[in-house]
Every structure is written in structure tokens, then in C-alpha cells.
C-alpha atoms as a PDB file:
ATOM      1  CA  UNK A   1      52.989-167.278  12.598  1.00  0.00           C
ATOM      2  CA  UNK A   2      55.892-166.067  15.221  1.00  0.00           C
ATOM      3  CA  UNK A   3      55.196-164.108  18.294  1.00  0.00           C
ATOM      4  CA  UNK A   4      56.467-162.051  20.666  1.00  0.00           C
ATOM      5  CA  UNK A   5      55.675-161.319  24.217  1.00  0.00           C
ATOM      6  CA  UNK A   6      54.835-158.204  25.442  1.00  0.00           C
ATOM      7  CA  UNK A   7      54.386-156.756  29.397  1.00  0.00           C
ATOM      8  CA  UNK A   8      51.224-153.874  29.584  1.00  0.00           C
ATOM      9  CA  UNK A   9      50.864-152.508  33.328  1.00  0.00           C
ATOM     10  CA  UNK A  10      47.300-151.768  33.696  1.00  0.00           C
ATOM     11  CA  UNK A  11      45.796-150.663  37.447  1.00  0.00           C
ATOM     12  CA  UNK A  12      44.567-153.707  39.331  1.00  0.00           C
ATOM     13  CA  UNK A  13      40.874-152.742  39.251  1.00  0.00           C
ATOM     14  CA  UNK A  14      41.144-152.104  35.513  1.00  0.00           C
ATOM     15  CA  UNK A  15      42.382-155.459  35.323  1.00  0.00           C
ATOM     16  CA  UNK A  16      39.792-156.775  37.480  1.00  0.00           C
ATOM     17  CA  UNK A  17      36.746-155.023  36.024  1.00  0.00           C
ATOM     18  CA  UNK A  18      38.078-156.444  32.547  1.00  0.00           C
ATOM     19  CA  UNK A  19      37.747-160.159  33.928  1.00  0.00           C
ATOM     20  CA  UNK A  20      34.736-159.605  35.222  1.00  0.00           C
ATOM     21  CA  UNK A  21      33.005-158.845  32.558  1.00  0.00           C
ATOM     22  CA  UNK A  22      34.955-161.507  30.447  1.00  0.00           C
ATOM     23  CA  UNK A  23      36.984-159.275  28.312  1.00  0.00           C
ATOM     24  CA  UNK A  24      39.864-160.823  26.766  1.00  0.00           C
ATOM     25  CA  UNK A  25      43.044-158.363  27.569  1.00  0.00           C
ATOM     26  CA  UNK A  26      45.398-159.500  24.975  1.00  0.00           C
ATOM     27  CA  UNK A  27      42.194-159.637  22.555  1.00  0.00           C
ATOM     28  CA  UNK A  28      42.108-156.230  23.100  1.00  0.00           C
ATOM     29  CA  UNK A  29      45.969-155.082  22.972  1.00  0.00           C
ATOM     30  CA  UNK A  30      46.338-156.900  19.747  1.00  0.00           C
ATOM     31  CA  UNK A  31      43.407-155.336  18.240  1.00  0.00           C
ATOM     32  CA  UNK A  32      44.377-151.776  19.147  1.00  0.00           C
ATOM     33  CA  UNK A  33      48.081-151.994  17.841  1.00  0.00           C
ATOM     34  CA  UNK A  34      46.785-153.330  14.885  1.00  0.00           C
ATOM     35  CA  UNK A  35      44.721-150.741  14.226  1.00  0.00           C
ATOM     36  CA  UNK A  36      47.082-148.064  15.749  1.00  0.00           C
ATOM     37  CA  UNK A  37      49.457-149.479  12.600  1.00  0.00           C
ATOM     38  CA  UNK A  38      46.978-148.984   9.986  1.00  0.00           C
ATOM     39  CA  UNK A  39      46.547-145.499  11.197  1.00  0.00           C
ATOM     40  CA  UNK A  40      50.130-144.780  10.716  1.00  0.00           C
ATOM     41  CA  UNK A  41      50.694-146.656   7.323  1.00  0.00           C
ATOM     42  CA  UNK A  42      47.629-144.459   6.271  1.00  0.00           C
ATOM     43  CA  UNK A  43      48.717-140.834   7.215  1.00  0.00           C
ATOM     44  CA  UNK A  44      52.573-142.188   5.468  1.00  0.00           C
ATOM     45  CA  UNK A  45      50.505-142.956   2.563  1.00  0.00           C
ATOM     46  CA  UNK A  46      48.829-139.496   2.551  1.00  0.00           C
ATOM     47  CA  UNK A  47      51.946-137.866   3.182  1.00  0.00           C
ATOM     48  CA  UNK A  48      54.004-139.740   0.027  1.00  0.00           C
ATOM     49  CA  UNK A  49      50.618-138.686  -2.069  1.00  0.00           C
ATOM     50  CA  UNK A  50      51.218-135.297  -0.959  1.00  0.00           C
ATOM     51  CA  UNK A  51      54.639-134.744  -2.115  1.00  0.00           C
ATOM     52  CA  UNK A  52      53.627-136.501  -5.179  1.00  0.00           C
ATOM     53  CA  UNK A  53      50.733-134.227  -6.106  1.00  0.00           C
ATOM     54  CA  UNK A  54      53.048-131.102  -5.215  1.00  0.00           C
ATOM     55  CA  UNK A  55      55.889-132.476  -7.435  1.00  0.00           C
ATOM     56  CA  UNK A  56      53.209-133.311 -10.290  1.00  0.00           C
ATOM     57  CA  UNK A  57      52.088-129.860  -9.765  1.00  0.00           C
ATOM     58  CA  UNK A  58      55.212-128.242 -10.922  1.00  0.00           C
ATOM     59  CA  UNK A  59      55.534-130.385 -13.999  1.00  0.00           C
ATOM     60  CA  UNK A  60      54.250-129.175 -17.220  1.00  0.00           C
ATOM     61  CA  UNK A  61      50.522-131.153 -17.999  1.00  0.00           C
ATOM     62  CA  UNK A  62      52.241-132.190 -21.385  1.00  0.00           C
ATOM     63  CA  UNK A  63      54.958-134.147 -19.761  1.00  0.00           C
ATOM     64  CA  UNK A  64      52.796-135.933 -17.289  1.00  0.00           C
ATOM     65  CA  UNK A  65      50.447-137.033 -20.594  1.00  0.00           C
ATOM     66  CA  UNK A  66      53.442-137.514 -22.127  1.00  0.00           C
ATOM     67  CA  UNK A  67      55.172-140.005 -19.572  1.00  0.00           C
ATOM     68  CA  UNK A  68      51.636-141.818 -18.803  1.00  0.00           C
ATOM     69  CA  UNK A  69      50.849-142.470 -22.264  1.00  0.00           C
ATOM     70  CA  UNK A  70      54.682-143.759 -22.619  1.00  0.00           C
ATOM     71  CA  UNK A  71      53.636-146.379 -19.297  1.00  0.00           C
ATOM     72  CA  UNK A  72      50.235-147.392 -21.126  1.00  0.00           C
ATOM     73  CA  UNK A  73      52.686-148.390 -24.526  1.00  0.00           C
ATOM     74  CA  UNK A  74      54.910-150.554 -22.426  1.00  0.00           C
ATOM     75  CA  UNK A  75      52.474-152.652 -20.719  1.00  0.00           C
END
């Protein structure tokens, strides 16, 4: 796997009170934009299956049977 570097400023006694009770910084970092990026890719998600339901919702019911049942025949 490639890395990258990245700088965080953090005040001294943050920094210090970290070490001394043994908490690994970058542990942290890494963990937090990690699940900063989930977060994200989730509300995206929920945003694209917004639009979808509003563009389904102005389609006829008949068509949407119509073009799922077509799917299920070309599998």
C-alpha cells in the first residue's frame, strides 16, 4: 500500500497529554479521516437515492414494472 505524509498542528499540551497517556496520534488521524470519508460517501449515496426516488416518482408504475421485469429476462 502507498502513502502519503501529512503535517497536523496540534497545541503542545494536546500533544503532550496524548503521549502521556500512550495514545497513538497518527492512529488516531487515520482513523478519523477514514471515517470522516465514509460519512461523505454515505450522505452522496443518499443524495443519488434521492434523485432516483424523485425521478421514479414521476414515471408511470407500469413502466417501472415494465423495465424491471425486462432486467429480470436478460439476466
Amino acid at each position: 500500500m502507498e502513502t502519503a505524509v501529512i503535517t497536523v498542528r496540534v497545541p503542545k499540551s494536546l500533544k503532550e497529554e496524548l503521549r502521556k497517556r500512550g495514545i497513538e496520534l497518527s492512529e488516531v488521524v487515520r482513523k478519523a479521516l477514514e471515517e470522516e470519508l465514509r460519512k461523505r460517501e454515505r450522505k452522496e449515496l443518499e443524495g443519488a437515492a434521492t434523485r432516483l426516488g424523485e425521478l421514479f416518482s414521476r414515471m408511470p408504475e407500469d413502466d417501472i414494472v415494465r423495465s424491471i421485469r425486462q432486467q429480470r429476462e436478460q439476466r
